[in-house]
PDB file of N, CA and C in Angstrom:
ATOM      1  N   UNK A   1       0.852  -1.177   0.000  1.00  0.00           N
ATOM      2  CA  UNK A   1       0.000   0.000   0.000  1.00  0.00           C
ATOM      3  C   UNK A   1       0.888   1.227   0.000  1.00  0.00           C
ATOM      4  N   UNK A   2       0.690   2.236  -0.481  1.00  0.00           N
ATOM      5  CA  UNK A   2       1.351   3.456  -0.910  1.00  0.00           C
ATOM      6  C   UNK A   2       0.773   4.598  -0.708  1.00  0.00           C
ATOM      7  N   UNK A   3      -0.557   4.949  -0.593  1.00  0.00           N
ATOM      8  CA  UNK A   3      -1.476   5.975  -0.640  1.00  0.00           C
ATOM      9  C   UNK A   3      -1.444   6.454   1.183  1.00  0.00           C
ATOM     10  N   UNK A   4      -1.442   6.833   1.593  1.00  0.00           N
ATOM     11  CA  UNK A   4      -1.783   7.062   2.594  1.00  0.00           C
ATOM     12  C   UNK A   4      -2.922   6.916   3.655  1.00  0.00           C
ATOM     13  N   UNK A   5      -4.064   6.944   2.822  1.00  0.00           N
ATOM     14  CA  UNK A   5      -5.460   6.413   3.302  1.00  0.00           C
ATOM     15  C   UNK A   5      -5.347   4.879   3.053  1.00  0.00           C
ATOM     16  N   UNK A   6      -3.841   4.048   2.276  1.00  0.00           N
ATOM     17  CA  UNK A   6      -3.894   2.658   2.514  1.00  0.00           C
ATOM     18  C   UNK A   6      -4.735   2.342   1.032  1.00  0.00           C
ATOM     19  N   UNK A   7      -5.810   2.891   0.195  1.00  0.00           N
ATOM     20  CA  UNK A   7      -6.489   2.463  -0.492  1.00  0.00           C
ATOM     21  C   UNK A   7      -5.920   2.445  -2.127  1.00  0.00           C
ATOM     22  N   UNK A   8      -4.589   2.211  -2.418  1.00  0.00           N
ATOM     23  CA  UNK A   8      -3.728   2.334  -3.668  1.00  0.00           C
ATOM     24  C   UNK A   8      -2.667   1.412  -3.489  1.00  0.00           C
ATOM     25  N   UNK A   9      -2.834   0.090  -4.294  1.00  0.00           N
ATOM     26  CA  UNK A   9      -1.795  -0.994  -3.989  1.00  0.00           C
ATOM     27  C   UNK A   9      -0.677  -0.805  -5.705  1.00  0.00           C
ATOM     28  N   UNK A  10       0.790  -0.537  -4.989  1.00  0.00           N
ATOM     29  CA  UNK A  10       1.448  -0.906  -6.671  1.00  0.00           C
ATOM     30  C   UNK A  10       1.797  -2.396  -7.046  1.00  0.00           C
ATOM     31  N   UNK A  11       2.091  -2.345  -8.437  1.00  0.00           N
ATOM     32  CA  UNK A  11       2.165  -3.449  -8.609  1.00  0.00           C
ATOM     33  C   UNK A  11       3.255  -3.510  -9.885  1.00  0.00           C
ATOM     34  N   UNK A  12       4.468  -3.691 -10.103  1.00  0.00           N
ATOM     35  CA  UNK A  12       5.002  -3.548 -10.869  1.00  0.00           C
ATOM     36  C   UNK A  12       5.772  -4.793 -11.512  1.00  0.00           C
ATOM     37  N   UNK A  13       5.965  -4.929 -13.121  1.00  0.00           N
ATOM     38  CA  UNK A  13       6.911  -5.774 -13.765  1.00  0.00           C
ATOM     39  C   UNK A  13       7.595  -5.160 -14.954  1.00  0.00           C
ATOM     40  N   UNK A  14       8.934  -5.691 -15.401  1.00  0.00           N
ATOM     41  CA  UNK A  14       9.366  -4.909 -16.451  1.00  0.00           C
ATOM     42  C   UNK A  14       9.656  -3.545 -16.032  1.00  0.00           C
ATOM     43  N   UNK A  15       9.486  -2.599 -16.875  1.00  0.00           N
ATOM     44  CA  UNK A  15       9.530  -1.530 -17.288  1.00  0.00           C
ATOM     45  C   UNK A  15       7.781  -0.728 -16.988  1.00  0.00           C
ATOM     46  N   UNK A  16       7.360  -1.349 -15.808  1.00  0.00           N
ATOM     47  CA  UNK A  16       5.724  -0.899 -15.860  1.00  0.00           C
ATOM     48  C   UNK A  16       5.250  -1.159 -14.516  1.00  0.00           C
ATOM     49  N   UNK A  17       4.262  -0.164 -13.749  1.00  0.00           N
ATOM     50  CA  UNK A  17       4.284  -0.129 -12.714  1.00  0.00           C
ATOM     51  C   UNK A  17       2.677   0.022 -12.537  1.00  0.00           C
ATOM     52  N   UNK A  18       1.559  -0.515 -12.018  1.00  0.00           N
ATOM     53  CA  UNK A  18       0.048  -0.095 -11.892  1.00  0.00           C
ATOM     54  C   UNK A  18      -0.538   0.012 -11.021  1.00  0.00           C
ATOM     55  N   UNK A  19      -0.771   1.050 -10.920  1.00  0.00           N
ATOM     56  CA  UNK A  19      -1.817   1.610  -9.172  1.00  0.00           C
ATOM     57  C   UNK A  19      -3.147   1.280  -9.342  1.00  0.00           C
ATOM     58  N   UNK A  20      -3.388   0.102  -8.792  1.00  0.00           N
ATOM     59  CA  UNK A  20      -4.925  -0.424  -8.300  1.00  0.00           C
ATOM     60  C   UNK A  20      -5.175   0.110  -7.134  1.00  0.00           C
ATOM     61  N   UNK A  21      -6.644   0.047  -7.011  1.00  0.00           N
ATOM     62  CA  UNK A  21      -7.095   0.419  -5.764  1.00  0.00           C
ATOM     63  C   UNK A  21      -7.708  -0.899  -4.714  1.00  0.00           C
ATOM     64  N   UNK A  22      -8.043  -0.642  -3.433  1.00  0.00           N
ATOM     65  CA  UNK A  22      -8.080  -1.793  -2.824  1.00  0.00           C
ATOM     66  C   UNK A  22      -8.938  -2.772  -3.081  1.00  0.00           C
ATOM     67  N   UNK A  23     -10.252  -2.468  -4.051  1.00  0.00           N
ATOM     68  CA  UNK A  23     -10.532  -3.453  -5.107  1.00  0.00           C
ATOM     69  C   UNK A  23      -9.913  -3.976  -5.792  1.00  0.00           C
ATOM     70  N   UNK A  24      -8.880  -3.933  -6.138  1.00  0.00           N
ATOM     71  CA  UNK A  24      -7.923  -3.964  -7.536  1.00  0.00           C
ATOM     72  C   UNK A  24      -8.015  -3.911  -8.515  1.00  0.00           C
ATOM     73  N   UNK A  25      -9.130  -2.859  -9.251  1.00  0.00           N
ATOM     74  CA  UNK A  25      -9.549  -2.450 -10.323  1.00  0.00           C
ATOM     75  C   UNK A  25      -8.170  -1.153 -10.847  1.00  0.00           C
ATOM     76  N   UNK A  26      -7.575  -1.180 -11.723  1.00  0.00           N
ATOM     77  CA  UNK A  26      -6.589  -0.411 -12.416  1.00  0.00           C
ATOM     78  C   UNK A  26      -7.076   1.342 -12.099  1.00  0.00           C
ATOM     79  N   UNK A  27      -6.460   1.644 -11.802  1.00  0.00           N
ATOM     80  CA  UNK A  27      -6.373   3.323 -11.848  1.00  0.00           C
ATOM     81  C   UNK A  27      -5.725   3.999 -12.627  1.00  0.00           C
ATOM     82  N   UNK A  28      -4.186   3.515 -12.852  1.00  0.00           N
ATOM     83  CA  UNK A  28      -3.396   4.218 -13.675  1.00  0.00           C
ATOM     84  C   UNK A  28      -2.231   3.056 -13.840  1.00  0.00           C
ATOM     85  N   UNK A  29      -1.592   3.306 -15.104  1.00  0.00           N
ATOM     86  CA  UNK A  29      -0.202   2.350 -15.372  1.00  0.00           C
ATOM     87  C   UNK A  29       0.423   3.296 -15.860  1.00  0.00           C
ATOM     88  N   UNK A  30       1.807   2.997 -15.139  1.00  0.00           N
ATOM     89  CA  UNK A  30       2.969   3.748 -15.617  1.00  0.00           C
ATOM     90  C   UNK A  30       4.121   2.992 -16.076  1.00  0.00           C
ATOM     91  N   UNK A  31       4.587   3.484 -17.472  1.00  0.00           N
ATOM     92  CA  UNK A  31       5.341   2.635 -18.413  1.00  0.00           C
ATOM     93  C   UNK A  31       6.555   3.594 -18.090  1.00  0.00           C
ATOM     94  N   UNK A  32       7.698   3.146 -18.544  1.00  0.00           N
ATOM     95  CA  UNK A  32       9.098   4.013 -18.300  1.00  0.00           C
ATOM     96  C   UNK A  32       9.254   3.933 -19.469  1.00  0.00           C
ATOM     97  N   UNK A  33       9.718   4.636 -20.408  1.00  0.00           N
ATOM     98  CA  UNK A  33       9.778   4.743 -21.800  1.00  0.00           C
ATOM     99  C   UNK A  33      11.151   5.546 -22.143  1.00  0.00           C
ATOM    100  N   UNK A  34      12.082   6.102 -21.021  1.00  0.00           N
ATOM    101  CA  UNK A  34      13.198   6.692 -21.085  1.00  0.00           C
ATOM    102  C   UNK A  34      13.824   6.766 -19.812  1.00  0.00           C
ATOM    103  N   UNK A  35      14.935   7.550 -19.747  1.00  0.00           N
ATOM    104  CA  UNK A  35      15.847   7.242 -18.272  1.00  0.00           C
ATOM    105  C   UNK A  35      15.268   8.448 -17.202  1.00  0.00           C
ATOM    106  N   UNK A  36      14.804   9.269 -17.749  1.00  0.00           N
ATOM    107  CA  UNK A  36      13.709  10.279 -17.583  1.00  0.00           C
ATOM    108  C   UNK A  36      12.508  10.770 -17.388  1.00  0.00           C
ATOM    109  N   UNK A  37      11.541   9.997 -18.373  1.00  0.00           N
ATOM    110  CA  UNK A  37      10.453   9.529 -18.792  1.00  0.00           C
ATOM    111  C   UNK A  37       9.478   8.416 -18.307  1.00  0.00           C
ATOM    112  N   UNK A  38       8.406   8.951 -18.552  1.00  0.00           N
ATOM    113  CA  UNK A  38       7.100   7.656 -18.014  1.00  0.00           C
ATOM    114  C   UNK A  38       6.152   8.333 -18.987  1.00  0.00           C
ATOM    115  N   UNK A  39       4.718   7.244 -18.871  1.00  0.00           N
ATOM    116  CA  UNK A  39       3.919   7.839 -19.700  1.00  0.00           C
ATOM    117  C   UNK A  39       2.779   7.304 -18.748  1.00  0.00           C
ATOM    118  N   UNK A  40       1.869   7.482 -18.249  1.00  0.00           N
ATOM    119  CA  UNK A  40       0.743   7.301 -17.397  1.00  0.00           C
ATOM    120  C   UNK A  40      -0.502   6.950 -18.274  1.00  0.00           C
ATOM    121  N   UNK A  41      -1.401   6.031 -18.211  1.00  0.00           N
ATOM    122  CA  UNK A  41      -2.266   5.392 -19.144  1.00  0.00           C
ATOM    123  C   UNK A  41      -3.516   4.944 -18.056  1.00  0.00           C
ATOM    124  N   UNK A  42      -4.467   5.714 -18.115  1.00  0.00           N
ATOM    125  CA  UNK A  42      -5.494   5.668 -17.601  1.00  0.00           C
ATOM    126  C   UNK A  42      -6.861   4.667 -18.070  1.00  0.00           C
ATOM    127  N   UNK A  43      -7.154   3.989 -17.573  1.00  0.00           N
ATOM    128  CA  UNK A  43      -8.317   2.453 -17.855  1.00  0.00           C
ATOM    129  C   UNK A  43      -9.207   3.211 -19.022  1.00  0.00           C
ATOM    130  N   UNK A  44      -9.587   4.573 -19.023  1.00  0.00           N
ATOM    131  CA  UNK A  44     -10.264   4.986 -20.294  1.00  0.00           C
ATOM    132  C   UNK A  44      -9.623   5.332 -21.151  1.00  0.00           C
ATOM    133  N   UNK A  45      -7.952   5.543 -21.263  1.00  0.00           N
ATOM    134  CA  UNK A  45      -7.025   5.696 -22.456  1.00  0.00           C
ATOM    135  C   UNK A  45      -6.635   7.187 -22.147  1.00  0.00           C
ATOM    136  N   UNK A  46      -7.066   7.870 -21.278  1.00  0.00           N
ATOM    137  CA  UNK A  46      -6.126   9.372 -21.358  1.00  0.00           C
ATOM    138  C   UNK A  46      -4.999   8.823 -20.784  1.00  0.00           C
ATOM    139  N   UNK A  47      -3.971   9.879 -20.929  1.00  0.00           N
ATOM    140  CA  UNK A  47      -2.482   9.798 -20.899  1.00  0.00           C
ATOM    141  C   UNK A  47      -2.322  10.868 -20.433  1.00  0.00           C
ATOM    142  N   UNK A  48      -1.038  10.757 -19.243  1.00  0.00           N
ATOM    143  CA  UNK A  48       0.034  12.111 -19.077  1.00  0.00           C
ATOM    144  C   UNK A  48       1.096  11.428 -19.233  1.00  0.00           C
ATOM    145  N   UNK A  49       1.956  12.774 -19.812  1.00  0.00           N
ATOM    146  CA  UNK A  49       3.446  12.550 -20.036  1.00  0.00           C
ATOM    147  C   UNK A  49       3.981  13.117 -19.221  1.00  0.00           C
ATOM    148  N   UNK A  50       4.753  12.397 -18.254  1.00  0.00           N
ATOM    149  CA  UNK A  50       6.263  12.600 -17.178  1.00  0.00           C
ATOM    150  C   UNK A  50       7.277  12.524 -17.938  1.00  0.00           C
ATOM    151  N   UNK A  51       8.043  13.704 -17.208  1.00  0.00           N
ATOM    152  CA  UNK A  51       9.664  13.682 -17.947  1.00  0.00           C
ATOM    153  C   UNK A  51       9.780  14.036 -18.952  1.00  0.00           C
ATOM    154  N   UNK A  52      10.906  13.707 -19.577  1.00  0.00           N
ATOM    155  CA  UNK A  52      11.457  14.150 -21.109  1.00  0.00           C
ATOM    156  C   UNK A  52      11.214  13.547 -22.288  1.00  0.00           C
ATOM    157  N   UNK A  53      10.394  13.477 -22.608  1.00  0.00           N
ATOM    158  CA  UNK A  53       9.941  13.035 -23.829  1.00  0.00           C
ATOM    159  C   UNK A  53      10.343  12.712 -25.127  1.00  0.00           C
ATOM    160  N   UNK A  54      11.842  13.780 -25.609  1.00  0.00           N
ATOM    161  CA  UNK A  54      12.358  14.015 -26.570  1.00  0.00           C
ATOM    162  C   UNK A  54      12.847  12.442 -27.014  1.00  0.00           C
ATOM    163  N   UNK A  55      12.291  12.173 -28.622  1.00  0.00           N
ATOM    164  CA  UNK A  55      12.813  11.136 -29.233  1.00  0.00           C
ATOM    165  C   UNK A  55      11.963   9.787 -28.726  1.00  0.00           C
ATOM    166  N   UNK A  56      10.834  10.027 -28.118  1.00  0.00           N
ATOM    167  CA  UNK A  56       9.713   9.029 -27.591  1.00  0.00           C
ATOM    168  C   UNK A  56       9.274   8.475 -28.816  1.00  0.00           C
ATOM    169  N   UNK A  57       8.863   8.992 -30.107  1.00  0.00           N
ATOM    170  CA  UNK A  57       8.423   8.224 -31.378  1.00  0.00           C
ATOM    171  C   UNK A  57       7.213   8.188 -31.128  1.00  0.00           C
ATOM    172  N   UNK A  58       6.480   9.077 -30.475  1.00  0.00           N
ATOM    173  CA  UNK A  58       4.734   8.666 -29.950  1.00  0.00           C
ATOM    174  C   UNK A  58       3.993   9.124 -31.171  1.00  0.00           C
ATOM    175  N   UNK A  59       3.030   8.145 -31.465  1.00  0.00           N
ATOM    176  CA  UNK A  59       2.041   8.450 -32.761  1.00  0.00           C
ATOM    177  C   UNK A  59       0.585   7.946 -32.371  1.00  0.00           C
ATOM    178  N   UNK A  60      -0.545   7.886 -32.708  1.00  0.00           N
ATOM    179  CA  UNK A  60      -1.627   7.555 -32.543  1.00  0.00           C
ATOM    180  C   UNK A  60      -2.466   6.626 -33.199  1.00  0.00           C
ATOM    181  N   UNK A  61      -3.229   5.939 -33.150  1.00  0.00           N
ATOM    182  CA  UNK A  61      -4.025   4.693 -34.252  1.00  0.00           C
ATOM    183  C   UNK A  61      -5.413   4.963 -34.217  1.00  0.00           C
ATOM    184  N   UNK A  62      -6.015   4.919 -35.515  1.00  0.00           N
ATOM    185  CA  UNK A  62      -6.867   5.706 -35.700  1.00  0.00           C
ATOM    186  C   UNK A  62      -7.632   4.961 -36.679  1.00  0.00           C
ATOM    187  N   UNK A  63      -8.593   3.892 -36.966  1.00  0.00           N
ATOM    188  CA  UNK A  63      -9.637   3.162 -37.814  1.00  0.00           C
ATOM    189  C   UNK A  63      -8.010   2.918 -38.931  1.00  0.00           C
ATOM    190  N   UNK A  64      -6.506   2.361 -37.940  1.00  0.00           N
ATOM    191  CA  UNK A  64      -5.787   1.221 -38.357  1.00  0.00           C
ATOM    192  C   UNK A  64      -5.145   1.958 -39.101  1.00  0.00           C
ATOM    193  N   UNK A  65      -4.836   3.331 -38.814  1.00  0.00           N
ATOM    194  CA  UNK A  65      -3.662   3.943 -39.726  1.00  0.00           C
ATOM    195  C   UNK A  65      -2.794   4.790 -38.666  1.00  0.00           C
ATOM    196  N   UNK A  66      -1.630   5.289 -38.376  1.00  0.00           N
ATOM    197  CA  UNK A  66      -0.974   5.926 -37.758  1.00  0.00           C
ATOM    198  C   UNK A  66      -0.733   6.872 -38.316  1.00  0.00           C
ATOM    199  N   UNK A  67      -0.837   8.043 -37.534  1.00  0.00           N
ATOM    200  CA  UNK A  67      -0.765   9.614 -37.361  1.00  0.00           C
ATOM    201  C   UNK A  67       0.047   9.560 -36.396  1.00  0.00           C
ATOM    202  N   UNK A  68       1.008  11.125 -36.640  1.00  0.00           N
ATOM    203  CA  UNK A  68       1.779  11.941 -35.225  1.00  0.00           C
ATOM    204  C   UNK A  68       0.768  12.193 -34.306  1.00  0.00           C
ATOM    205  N   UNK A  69       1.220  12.382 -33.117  1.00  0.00           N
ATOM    206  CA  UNK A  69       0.559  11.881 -31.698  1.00  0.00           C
ATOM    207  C   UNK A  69       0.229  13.462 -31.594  1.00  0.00           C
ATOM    208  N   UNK A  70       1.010  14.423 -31.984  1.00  0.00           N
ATOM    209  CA  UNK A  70       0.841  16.168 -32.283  1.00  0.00           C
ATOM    210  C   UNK A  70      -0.793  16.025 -32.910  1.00  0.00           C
ATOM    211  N   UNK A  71      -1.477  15.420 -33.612  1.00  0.00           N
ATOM    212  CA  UNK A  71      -2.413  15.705 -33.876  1.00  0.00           C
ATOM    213  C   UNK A  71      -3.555  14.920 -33.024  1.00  0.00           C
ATOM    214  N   UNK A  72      -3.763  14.460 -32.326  1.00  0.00           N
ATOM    215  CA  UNK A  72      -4.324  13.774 -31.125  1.00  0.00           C
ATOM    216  C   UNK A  72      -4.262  13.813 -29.544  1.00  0.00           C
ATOM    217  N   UNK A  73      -3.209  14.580 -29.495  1.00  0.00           N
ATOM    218  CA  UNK A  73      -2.786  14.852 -28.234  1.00  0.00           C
ATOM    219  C   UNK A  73      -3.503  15.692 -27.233  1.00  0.00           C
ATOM    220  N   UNK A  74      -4.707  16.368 -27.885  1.00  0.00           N
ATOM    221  CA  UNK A  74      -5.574  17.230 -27.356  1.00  0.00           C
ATOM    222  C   UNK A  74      -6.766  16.011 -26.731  1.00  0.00           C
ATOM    223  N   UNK A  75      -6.627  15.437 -27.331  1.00  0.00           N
ATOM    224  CA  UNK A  75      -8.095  14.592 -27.232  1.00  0.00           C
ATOM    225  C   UNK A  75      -7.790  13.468 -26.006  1.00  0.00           C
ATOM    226  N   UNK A  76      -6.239  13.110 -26.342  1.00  0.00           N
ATOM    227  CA  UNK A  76      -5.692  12.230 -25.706  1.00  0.00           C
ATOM    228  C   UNK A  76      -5.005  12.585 -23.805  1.00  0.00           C
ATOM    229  N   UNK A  77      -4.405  13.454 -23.833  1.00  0.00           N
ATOM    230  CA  UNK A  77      -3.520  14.026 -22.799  1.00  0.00           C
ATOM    231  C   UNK A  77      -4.893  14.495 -21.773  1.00  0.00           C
ATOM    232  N   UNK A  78      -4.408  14.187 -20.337  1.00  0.00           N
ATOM    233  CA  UNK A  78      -4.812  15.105 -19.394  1.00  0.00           C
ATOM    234  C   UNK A  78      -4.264  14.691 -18.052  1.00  0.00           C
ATOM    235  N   UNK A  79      -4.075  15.720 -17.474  1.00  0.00           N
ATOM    236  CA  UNK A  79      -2.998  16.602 -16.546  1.00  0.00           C
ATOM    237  C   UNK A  79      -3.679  15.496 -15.717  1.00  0.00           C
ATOM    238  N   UNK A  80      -2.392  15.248 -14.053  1.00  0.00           N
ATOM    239  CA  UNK A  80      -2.611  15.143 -13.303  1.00  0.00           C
ATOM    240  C   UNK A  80      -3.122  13.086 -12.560  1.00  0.00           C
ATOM    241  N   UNK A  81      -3.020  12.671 -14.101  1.00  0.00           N
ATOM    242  CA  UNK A  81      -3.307  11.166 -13.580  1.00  0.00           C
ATOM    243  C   UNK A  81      -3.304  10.314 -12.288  1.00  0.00           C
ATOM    244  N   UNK A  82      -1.573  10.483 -12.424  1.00  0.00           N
ATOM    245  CA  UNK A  82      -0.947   9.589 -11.471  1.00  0.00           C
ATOM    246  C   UNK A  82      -1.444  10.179 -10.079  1.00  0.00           C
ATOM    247  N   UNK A  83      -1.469  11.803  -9.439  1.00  0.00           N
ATOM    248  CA  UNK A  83      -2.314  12.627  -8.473  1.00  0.00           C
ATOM    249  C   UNK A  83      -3.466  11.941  -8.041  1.00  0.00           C
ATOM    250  N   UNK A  84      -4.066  12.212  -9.380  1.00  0.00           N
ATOM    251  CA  UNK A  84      -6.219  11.193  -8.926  1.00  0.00           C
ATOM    252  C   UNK A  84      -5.820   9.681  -8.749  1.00  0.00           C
ATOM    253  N   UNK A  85      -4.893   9.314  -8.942  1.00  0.00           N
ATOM    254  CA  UNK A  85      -4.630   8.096  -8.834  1.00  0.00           C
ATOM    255  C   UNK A  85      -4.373   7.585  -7.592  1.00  0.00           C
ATOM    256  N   UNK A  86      -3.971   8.568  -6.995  1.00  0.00           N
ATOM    257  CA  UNK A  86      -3.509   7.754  -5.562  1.00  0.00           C
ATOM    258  C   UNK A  86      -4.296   8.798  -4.650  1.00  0.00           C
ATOM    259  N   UNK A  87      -5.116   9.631  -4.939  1.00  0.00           N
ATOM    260  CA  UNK A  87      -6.228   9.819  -3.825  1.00  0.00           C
ATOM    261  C   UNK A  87      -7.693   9.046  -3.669  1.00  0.00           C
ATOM    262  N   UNK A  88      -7.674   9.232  -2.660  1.00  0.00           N
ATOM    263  CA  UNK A  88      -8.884   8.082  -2.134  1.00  0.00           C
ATOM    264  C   UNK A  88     -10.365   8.336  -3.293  1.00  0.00           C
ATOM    265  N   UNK A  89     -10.835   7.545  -2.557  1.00  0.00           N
ATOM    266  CA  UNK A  89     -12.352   7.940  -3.540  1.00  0.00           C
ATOM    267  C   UNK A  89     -12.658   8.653  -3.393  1.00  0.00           C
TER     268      UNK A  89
END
């Protein structure tokens, strides 16, 4: 347990780390993607980017074609994941 109220268990393998809650339903996964870097991936697909990003190669999939992630990133990104992640309900 990690959260302070006790209700946020991690769980990590690889290069990837996931904050369930004491249900153990997923809250957030965090991938390490650089020596710097993480990328936070939320059970409905928003994303925040930690760290330095530069040279990440991030692009988007879209009805099976790939686009730069610059054009999706609005839709995709929002602040603060890993935060709501480890506060209580």
């Amino acid at each position: 347990k990690i959260s302070p109220s006790g209700e946020v268990i991690a769980v990590g393998q690889d290069e990837m780390v996931s904050l369930l809650g004491a249900d153990l339903k997923p809250r957030v996964d965090l991938r390490f993607t650089g020596p710097a870097a993480a990328q936070a991936t939320a059970p409905d697909g928003k994303l925040e980017l930690l760290g330095d990003q530069t040279g990440a190669g991030q692009y988007c999939i879209v009805a099976q074609r790939a686009y730069p992630f610059e054009l999706c990133e609005d839709q995709l990104l929002q602040d603060d994941l890993v935060v709501d992640a480890l506060l209580p309900n």
